[in-house]
N, C-alpha and C. Protein backbone atom coordinates (compact mmCIF):
# COMPACT_ATOMS: atom_id res chain seq x y z
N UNK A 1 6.20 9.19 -12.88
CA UNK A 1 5.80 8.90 -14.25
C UNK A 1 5.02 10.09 -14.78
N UNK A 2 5.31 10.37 -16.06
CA UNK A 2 4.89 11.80 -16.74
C UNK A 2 3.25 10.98 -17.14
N UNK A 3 2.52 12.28 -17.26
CA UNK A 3 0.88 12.01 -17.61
C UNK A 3 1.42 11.51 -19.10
N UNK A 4 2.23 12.35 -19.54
CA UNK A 4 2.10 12.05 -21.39
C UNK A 4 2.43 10.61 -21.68
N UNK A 5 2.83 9.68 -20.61
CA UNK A 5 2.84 8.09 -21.04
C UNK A 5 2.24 7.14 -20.91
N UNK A 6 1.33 7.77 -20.05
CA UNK A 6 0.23 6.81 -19.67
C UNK A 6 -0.79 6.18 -20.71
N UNK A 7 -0.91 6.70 -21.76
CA UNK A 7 -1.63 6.00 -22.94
C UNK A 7 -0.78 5.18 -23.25
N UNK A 8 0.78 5.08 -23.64
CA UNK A 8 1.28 3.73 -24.31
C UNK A 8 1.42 2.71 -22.95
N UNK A 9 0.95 2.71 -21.98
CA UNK A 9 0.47 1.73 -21.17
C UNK A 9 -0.38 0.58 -21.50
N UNK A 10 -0.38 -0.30 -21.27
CA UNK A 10 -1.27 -1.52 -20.38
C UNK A 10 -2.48 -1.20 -20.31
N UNK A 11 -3.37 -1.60 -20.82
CA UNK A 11 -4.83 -1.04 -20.03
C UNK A 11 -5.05 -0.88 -18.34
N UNK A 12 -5.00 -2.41 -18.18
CA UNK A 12 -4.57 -1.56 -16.52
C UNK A 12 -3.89 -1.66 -15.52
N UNK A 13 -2.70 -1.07 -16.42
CA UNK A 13 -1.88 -0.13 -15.56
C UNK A 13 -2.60 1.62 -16.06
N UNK A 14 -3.05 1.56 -16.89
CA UNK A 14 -3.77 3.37 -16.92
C UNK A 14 -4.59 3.20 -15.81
N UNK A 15 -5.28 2.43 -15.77
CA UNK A 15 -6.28 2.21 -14.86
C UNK A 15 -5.69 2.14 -13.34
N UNK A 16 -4.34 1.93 -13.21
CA UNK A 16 -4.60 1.70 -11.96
C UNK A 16 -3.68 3.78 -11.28
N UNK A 17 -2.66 4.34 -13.09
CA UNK A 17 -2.37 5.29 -12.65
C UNK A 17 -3.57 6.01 -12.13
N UNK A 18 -4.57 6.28 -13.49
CA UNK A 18 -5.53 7.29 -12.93
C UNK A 18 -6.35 6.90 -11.63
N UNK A 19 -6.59 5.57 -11.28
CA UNK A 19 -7.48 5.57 -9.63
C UNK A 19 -6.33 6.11 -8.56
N UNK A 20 -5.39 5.95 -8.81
CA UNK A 20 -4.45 6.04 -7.55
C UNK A 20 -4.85 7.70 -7.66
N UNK A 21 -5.25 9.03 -8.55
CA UNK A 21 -5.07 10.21 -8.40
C UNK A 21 -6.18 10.62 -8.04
N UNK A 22 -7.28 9.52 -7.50
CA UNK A 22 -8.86 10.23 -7.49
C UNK A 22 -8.96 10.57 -6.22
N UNK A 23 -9.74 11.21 -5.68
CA UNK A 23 -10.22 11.61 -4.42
C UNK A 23 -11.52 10.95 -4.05
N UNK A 24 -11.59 9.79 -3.10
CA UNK A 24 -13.07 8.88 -3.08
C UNK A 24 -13.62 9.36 -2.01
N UNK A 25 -15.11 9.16 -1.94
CA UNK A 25 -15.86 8.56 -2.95
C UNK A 25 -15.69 9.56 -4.26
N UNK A 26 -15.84 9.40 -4.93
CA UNK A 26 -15.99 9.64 -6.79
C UNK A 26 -17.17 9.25 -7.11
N UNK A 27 -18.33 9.90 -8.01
CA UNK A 27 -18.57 9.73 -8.49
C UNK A 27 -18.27 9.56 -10.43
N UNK A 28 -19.42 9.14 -11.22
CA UNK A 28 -18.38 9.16 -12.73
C UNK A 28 -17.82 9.73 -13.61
N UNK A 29 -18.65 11.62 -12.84
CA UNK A 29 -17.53 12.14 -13.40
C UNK A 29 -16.50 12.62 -12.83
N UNK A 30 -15.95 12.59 -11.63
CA UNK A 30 -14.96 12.46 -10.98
C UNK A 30 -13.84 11.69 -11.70
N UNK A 31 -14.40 10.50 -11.82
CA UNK A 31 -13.57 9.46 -12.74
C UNK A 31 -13.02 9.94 -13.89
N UNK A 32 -14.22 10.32 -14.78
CA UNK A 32 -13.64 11.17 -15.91
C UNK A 32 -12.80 12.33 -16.10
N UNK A 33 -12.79 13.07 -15.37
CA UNK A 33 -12.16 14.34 -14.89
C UNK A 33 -10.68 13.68 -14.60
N UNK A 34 -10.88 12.67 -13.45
CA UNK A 34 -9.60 12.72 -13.06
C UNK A 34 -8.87 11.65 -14.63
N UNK A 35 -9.17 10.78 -14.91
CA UNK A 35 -9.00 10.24 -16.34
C UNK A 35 -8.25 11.32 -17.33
N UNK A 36 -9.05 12.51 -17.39
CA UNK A 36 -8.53 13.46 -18.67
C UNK A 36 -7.29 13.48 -17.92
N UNK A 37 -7.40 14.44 -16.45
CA UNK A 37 -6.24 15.29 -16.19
C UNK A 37 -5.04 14.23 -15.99
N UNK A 38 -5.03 12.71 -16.22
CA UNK A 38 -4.05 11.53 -16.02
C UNK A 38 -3.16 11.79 -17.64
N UNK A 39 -4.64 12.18 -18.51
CA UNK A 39 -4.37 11.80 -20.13
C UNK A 39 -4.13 10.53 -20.09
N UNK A 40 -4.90 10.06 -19.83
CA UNK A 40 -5.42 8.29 -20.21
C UNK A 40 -6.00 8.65 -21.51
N UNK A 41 -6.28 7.11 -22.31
CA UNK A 41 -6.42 7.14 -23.23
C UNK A 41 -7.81 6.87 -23.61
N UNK A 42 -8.09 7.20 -25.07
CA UNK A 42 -9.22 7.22 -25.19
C UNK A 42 -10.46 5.52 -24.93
N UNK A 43 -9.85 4.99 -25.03
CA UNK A 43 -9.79 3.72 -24.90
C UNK A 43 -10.63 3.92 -22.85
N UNK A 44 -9.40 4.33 -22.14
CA UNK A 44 -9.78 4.41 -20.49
C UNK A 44 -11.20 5.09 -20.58
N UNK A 45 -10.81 6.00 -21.14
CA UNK A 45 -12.66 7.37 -21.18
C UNK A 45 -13.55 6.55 -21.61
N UNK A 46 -13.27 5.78 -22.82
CA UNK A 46 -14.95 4.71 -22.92
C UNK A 46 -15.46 4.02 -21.91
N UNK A 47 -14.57 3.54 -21.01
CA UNK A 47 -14.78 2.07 -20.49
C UNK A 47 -15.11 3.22 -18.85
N UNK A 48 -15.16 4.49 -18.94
CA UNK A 48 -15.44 4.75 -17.73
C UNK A 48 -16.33 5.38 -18.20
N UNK A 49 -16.86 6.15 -18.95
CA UNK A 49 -18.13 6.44 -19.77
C UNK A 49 -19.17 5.82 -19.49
N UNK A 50 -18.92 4.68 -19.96
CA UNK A 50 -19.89 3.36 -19.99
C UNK A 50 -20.51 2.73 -18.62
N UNK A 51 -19.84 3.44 -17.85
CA UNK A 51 -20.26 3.17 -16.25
C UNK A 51 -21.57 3.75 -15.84
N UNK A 52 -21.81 3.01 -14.81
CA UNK A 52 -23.39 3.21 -14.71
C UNK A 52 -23.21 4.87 -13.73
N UNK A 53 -23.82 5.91 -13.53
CA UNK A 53 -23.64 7.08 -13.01
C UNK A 53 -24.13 6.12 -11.09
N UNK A 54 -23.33 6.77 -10.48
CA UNK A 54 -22.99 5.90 -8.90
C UNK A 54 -21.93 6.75 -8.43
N UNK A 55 -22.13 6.43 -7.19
CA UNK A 55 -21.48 7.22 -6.59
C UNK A 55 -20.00 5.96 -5.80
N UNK A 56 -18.92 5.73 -6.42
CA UNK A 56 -18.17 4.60 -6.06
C UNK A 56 -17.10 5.23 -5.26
N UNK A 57 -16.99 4.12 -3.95
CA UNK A 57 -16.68 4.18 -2.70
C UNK A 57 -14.93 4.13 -2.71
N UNK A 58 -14.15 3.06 -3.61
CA UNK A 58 -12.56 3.68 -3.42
C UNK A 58 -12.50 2.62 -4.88
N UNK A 59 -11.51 2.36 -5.28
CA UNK A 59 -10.82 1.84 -6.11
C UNK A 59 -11.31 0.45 -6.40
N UNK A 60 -11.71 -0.21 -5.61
CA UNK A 60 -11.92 -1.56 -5.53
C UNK A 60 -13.43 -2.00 -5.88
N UNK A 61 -13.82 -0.83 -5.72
CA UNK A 61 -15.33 -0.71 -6.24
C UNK A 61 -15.74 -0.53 -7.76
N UNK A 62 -14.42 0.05 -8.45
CA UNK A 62 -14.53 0.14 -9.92
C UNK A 62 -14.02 -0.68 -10.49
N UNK A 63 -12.73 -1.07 -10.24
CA UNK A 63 -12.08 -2.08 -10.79
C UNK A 63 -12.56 -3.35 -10.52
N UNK A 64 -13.92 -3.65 -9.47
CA UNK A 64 -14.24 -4.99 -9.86
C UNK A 64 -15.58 -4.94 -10.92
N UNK A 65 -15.56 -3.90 -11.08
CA UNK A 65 -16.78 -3.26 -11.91
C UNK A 65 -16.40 -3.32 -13.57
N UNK A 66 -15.46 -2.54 -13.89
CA UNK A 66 -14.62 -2.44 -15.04
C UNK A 66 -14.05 -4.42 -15.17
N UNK A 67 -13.63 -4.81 -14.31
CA UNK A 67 -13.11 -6.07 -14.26
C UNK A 67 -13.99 -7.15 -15.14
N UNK A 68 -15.03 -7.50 -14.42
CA UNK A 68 -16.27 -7.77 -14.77
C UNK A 68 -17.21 -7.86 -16.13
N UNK A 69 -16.87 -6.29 -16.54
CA UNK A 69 -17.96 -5.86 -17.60
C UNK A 69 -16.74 -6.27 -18.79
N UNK A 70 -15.91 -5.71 -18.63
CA UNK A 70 -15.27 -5.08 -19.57
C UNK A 70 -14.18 -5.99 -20.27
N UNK A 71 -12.85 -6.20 -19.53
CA UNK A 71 -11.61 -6.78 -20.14
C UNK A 71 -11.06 -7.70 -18.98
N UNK A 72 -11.08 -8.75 -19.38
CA UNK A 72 -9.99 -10.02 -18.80
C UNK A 72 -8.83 -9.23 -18.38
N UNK A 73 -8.49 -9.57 -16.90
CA UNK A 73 -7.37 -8.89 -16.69
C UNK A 73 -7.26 -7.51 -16.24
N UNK A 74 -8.28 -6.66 -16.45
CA UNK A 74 -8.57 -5.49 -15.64
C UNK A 74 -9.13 -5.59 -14.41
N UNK A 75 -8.56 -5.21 -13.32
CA UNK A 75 -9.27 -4.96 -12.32
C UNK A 75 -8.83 -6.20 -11.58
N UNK A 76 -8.06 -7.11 -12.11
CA UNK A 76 -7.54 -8.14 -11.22
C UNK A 76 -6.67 -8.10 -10.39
């Protein structure tokens, strides 16, 4: 899947392209970094923005995080 489609995605399914490309632990801007270089959408960059600065351990650690705070259905 090309980076340039990942914005007309699903919320998370962006979410789950860009974790699958991170290198963990991550911290948030790891997240962000790897986020741009996905070209997720601006929409993904808020909701990882908004994260508390931490140092998160693999995938499962954000997405119950993002899950939680954020949108029904993310992170589930």
């Amino acid at each position: 899947m090309s980076a340039s489609r990942i914005p007309d995605e699903p919320i998370d399914l962006q979410f789950a392209d860009v974790l699958r490309e991170v290198r963990w632990p991550a911290n948030k801007e790891g997240l962000i970094d790897a986020a741009r270089s996905a070209g997720a959408s601006n929409e993904v960059l808020a909701i990882l923005d908004g994260m508390p600065e931490q140092d998160y351990q693999d995938v499962a650690s954000v997405t119950q995080l993002i899950g939680s705070n954020y949108s029904p259905g993310v992170g589930s």
